[in-house]
PDB file of N, CA and C in Angstrom:
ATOM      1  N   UNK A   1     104.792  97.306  53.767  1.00  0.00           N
ATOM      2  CA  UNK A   1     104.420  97.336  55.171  1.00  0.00           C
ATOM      3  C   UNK A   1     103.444  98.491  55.365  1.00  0.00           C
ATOM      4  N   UNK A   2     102.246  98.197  56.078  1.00  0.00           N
ATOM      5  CA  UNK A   2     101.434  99.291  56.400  1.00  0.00           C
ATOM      6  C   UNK A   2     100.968  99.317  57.615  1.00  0.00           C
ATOM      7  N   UNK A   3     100.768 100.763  58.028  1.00  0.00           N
ATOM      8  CA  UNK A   3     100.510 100.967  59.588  1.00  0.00           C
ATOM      9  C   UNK A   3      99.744 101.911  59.781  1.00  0.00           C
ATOM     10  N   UNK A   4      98.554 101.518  60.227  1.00  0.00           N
ATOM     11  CA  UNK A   4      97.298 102.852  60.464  1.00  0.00           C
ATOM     12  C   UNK A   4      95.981 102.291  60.911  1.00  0.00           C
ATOM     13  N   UNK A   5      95.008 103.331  61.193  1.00  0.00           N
ATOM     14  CA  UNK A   5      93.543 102.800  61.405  1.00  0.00           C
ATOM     15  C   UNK A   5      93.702 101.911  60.542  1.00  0.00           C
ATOM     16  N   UNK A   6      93.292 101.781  59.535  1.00  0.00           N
ATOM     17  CA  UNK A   6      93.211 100.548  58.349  1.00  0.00           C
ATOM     18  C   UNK A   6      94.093 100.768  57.441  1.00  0.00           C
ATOM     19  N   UNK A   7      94.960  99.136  57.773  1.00  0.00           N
ATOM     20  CA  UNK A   7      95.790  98.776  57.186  1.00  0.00           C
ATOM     21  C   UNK A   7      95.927  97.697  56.203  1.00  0.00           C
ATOM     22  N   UNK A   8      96.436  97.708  55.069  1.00  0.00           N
ATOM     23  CA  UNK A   8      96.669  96.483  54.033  1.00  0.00           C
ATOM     24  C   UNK A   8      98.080  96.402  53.654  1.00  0.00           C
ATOM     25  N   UNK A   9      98.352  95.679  53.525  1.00  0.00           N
ATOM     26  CA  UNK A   9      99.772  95.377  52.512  1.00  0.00           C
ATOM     27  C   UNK A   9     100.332  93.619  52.803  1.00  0.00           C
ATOM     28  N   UNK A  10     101.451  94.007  52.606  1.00  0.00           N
ATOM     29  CA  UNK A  10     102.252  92.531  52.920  1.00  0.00           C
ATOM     30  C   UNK A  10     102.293  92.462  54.637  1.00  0.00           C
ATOM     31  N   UNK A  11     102.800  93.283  55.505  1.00  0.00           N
ATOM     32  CA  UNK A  11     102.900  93.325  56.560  1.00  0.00           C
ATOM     33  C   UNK A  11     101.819  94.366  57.439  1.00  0.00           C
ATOM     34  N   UNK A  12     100.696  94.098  57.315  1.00  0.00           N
ATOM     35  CA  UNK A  12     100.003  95.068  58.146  1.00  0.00           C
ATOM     36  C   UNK A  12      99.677  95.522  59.734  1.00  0.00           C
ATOM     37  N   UNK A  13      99.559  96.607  60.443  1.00  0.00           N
ATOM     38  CA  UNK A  13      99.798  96.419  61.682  1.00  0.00           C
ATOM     39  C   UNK A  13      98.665  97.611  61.884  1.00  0.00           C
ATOM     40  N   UNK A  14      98.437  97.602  63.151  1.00  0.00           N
ATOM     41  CA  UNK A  14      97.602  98.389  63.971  1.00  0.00           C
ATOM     42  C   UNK A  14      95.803  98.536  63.771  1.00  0.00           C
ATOM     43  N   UNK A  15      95.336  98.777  64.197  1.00  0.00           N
ATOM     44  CA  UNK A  15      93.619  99.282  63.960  1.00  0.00           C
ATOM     45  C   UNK A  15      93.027  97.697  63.110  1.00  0.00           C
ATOM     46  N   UNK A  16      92.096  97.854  62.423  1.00  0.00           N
ATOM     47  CA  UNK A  16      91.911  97.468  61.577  1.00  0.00           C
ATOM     48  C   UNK A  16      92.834  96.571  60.222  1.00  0.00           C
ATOM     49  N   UNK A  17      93.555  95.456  60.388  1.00  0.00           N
ATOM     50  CA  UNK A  17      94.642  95.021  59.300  1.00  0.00           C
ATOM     51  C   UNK A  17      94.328  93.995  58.680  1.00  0.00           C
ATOM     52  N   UNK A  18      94.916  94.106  57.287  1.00  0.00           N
ATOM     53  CA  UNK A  18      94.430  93.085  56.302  1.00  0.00           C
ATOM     54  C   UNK A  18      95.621  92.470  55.534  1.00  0.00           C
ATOM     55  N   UNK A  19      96.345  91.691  55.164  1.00  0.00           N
ATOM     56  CA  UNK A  19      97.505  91.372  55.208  1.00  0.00           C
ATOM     57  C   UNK A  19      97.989  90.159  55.170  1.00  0.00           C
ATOM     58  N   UNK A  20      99.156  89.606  54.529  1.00  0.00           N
ATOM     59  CA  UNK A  20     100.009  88.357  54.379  1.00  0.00           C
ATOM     60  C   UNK A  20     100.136  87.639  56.096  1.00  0.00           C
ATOM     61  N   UNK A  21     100.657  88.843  56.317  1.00  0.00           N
ATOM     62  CA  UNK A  21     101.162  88.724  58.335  1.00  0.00           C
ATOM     63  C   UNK A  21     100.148  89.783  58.730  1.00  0.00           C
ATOM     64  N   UNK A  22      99.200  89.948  59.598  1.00  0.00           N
ATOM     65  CA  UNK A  22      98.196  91.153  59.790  1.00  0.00           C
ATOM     66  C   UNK A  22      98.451  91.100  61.640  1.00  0.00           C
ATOM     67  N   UNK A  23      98.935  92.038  62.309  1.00  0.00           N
ATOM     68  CA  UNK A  23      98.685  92.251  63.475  1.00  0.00           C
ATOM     69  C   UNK A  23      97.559  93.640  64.133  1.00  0.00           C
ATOM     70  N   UNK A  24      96.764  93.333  64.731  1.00  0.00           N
ATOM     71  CA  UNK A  24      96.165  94.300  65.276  1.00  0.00           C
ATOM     72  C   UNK A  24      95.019  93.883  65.461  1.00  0.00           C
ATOM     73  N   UNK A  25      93.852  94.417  66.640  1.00  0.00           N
ATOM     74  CA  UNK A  25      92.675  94.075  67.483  1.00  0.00           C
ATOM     75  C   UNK A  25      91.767  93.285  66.546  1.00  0.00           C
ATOM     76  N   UNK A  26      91.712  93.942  64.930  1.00  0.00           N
ATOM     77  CA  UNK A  26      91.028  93.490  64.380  1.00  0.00           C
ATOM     78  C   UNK A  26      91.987  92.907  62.936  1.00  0.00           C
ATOM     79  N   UNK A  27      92.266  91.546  62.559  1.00  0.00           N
ATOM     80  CA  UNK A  27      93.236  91.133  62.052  1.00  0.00           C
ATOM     81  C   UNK A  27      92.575  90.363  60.997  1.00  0.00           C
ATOM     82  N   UNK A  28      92.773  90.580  59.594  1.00  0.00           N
ATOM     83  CA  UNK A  28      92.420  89.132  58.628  1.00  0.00           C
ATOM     84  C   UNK A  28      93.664  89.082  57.765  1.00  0.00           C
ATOM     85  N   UNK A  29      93.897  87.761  57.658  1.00  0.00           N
ATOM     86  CA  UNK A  29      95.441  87.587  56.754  1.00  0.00           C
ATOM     87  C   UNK A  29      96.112  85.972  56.735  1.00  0.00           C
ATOM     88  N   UNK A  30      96.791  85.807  56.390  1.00  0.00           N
ATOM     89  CA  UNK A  30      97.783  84.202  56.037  1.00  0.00           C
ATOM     90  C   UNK A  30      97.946  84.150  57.589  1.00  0.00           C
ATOM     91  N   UNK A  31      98.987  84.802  58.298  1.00  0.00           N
ATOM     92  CA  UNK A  31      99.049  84.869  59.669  1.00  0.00           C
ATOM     93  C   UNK A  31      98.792  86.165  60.148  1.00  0.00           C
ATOM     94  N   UNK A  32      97.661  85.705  61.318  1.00  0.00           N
ATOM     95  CA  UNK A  32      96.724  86.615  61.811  1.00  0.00           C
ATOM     96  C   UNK A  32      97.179  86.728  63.216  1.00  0.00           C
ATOM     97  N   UNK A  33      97.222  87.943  64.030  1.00  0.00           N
ATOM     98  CA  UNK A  33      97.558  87.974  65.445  1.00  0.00           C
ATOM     99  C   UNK A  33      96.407  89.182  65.871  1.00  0.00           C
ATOM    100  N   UNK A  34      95.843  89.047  67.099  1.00  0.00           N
ATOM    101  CA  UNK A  34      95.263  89.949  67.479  1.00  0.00           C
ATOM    102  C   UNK A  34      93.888  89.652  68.081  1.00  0.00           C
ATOM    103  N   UNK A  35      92.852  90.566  68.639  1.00  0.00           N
ATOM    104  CA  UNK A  35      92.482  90.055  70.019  1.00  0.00           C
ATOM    105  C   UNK A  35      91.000  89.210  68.645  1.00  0.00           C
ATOM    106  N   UNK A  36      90.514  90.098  67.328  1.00  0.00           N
ATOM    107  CA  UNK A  36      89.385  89.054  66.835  1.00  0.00           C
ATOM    108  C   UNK A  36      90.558  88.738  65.263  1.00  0.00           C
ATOM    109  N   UNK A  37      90.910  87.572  65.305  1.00  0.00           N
ATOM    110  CA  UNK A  37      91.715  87.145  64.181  1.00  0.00           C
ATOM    111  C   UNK A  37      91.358  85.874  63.432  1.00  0.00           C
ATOM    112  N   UNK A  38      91.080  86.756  62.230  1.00  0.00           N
ATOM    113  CA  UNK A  38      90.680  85.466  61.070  1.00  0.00           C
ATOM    114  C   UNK A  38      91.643  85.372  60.078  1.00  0.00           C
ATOM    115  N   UNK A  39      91.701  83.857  59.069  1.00  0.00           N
ATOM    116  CA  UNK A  39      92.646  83.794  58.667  1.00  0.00           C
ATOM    117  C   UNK A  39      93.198  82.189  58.562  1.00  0.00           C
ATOM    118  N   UNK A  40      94.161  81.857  57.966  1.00  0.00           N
ATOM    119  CA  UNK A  40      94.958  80.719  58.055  1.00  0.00           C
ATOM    120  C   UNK A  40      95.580  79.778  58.956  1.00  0.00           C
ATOM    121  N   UNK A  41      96.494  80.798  59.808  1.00  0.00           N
ATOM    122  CA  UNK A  41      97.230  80.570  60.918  1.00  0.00           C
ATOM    123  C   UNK A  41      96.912  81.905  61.650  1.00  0.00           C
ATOM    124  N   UNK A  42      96.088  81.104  63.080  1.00  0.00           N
ATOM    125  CA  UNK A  42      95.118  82.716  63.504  1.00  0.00           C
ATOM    126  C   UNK A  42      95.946  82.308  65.014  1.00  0.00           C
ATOM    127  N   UNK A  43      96.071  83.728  66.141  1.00  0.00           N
ATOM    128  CA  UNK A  43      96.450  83.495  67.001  1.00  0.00           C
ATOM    129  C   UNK A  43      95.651  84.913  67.886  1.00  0.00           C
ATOM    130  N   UNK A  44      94.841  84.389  69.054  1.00  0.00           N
ATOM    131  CA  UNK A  44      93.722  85.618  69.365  1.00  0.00           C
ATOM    132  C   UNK A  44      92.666  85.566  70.281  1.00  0.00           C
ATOM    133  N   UNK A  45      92.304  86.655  71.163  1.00  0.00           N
ATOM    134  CA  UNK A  45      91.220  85.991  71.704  1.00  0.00           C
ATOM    135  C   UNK A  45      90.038  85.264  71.210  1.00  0.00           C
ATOM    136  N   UNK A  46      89.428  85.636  70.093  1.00  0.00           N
ATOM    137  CA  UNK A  46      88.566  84.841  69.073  1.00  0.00           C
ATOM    138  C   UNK A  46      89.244  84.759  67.665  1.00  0.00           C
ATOM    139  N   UNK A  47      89.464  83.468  67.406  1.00  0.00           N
ATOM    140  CA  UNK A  47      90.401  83.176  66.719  1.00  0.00           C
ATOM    141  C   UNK A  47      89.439  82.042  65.386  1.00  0.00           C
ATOM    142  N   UNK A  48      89.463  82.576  64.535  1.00  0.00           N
ATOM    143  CA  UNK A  48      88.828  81.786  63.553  1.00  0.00           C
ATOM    144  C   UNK A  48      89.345  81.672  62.045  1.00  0.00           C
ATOM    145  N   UNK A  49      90.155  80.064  61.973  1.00  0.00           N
ATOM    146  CA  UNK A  49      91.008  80.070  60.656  1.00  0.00           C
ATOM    147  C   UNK A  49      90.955  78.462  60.753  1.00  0.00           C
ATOM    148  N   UNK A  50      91.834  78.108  59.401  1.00  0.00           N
ATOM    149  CA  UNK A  50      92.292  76.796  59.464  1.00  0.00           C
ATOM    150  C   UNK A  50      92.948  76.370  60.757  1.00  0.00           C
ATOM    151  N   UNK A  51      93.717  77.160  61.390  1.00  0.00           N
ATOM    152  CA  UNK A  51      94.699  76.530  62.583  1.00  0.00           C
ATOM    153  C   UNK A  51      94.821  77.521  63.290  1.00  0.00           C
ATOM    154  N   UNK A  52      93.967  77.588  64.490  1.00  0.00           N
ATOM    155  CA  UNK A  52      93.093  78.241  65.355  1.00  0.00           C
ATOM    156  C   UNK A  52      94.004  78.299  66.605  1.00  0.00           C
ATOM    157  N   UNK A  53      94.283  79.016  67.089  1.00  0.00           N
ATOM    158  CA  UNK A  53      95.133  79.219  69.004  1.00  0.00           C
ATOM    159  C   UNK A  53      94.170  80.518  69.414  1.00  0.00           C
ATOM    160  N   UNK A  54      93.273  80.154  70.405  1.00  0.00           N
ATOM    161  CA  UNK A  54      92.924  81.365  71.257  1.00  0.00           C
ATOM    162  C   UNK A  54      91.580  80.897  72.395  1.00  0.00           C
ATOM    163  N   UNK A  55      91.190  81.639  73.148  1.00  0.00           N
ATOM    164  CA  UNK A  55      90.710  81.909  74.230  1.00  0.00           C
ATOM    165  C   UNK A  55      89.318  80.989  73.313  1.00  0.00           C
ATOM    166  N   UNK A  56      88.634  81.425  72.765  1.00  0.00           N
ATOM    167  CA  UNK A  56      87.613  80.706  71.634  1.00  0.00           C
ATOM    168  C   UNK A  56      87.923  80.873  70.331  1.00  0.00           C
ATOM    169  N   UNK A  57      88.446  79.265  69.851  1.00  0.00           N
ATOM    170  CA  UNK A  57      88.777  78.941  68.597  1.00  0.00           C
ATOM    171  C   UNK A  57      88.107  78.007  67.513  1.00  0.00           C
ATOM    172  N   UNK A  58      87.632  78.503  66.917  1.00  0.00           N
ATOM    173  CA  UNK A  58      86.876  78.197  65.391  1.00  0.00           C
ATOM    174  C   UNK A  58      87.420  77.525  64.072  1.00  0.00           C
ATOM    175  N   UNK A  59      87.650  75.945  63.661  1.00  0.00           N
ATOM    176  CA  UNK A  59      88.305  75.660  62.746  1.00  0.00           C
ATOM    177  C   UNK A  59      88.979  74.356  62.425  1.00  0.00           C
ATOM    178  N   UNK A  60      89.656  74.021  61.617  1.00  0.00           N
ATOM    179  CA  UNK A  60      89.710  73.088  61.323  1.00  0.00           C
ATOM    180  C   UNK A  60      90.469  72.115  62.533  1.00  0.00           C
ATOM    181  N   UNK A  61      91.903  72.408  63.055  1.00  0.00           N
ATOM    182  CA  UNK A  61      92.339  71.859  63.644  1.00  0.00           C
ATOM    183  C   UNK A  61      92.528  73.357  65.014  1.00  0.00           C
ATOM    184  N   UNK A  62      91.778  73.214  65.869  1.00  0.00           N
ATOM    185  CA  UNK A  62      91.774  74.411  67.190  1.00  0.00           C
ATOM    186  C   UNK A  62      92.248  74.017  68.227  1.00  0.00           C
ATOM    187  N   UNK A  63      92.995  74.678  69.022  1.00  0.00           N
ATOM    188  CA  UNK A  63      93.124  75.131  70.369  1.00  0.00           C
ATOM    189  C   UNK A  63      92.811  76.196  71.084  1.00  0.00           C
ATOM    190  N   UNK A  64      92.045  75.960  72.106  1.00  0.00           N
ATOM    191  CA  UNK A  64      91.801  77.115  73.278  1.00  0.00           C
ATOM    192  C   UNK A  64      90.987  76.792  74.844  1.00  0.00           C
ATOM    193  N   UNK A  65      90.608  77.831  75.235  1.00  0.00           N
ATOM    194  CA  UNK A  65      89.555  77.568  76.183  1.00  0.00           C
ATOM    195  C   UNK A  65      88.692  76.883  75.849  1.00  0.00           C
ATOM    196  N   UNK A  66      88.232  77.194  75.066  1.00  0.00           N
ATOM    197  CA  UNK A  66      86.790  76.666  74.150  1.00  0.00           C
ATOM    198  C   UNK A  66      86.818  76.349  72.460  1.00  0.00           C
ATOM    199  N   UNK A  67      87.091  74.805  72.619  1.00  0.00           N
ATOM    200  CA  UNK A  67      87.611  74.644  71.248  1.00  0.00           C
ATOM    201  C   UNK A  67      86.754  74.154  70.438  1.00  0.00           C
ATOM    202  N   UNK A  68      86.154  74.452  69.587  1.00  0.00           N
ATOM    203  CA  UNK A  68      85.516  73.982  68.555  1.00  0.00           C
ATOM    204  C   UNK A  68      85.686  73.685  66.869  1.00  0.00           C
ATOM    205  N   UNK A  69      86.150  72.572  66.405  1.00  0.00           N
ATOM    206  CA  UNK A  69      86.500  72.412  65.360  1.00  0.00           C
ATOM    207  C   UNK A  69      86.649  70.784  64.729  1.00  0.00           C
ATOM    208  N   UNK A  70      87.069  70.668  63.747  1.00  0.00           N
ATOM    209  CA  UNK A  70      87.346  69.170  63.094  1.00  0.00           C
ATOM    210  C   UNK A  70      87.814  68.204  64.212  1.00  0.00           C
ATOM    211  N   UNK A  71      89.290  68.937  64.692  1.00  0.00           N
ATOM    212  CA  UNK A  71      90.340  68.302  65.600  1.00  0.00           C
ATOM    213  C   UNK A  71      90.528  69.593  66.673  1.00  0.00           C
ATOM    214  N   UNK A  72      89.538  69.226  67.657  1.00  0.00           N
ATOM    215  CA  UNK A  72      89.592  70.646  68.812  1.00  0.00           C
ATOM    216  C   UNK A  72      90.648  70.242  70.167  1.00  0.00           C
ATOM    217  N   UNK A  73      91.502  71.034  70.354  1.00  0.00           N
ATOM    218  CA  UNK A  73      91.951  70.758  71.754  1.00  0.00           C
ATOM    219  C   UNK A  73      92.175  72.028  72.943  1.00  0.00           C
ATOM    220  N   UNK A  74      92.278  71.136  73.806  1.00  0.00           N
ATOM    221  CA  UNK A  74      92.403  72.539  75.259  1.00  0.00           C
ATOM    222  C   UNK A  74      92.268  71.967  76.397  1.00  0.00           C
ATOM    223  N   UNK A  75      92.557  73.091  77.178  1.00  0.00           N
ATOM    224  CA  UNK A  75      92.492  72.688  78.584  1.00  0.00           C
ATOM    225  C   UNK A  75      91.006  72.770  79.232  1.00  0.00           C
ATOM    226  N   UNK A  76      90.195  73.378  78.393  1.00  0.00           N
ATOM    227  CA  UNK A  76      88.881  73.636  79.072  1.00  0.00           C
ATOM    228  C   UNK A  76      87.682  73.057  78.274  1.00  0.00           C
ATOM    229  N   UNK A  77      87.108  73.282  77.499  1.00  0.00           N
ATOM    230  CA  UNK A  77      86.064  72.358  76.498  1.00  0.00           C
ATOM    231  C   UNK A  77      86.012  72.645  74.815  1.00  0.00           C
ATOM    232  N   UNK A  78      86.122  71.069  75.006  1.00  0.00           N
ATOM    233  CA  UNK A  78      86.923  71.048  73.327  1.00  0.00           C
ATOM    234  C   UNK A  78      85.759  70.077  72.875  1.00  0.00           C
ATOM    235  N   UNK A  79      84.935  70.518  71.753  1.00  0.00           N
ATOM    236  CA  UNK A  79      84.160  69.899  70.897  1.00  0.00           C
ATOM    237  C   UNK A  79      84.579  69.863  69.103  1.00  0.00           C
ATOM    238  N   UNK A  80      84.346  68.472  68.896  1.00  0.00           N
ATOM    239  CA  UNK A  80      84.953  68.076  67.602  1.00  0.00           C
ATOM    240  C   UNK A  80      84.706  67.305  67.294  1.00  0.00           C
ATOM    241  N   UNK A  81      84.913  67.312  65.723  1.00  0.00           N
ATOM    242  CA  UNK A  81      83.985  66.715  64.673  1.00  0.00           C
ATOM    243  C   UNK A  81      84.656  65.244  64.978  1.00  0.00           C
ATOM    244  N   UNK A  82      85.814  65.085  64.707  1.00  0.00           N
ATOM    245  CA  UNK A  82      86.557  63.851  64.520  1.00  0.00           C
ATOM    246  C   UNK A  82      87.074  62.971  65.715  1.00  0.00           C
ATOM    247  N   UNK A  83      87.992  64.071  66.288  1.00  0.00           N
ATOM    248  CA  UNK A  83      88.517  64.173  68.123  1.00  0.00           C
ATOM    249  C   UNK A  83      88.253  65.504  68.805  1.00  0.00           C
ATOM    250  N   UNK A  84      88.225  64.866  69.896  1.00  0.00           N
ATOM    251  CA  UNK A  84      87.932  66.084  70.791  1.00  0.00           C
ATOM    252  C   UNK A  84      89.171  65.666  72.082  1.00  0.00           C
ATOM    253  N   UNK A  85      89.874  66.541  72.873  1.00  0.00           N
ATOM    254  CA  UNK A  85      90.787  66.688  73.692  1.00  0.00           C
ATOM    255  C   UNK A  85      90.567  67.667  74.732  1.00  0.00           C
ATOM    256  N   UNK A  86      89.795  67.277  75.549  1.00  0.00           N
ATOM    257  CA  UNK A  86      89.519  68.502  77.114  1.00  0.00           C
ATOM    258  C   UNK A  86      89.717  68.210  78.460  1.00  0.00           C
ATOM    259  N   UNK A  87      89.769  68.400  79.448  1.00  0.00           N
ATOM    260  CA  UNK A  87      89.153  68.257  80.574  1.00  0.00           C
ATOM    261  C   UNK A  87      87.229  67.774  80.153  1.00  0.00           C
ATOM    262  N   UNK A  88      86.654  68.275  79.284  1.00  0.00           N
ATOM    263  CA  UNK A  88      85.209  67.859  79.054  1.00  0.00           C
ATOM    264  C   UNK A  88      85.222  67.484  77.429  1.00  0.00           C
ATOM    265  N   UNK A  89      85.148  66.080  77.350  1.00  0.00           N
ATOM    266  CA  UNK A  89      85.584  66.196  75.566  1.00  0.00           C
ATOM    267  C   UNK A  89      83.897  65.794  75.195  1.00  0.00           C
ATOM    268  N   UNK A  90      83.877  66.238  74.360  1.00  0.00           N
ATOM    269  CA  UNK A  90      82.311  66.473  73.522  1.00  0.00           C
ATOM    270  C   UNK A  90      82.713  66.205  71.875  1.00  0.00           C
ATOM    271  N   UNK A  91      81.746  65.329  71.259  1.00  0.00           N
ATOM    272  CA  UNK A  91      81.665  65.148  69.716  1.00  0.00           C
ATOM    273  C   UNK A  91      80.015  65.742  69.502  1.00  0.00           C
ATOM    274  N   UNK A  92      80.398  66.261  68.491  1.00  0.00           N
ATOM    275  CA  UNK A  92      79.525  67.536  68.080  1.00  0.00           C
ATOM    276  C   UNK A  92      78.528  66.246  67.617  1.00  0.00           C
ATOM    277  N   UNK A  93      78.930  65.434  66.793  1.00  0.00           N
ATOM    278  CA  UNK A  93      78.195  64.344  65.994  1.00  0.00           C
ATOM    279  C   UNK A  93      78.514  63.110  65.897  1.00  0.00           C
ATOM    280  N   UNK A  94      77.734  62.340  67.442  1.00  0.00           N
ATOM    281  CA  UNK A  94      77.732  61.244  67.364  1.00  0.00           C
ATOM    282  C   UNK A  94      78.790  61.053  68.838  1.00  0.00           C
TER     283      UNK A  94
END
């Protein structure tokens, strides 16, 4: 477990984290939390991973305000490759 400006380990937290589970503003890891989080399973205001939850989400299968990805969904505008799910649904292609 690590905790500091910049952090790594299995469980990282605060500032800067890099990590299995990574929490903090700036987050990369398997599961990512925090306000810019990249990663696998990302959860964040900008959120960019395989499986995306946040305010603007980037990825394969996303949710958010502004969803953009393979399989995008949300309550506000969701563009996607395959499906799209919004109040405004948009296909990127086609």
């Amino acid at each position: 477990m690590a905790y500091g400006g910049v952090a790594a380990g299995i469980v990282a937290i605060c500032g800067v984290s890099a990590g299995v589970m990574a929490f903090g503003p700036i987050s990369v890891g398997v599961l990512s939390f925090g306000a810019w989080s990249f990663g696998v399973f990302v959860l964040g205001a900008l959120a960019v991973g395989w499986r995306a939850v946040g305010a603007l989400a980037l990825g394969q299968t996303t949710l958010g305000a502004l969803a953009i990805g393979r399989y995008a969904y949300g309550p506000g505008i969701a563009f996607g490759y395959r499906e799209a799910s919004g109040k405004q649904k948009e296909s990127l292609f086609g």
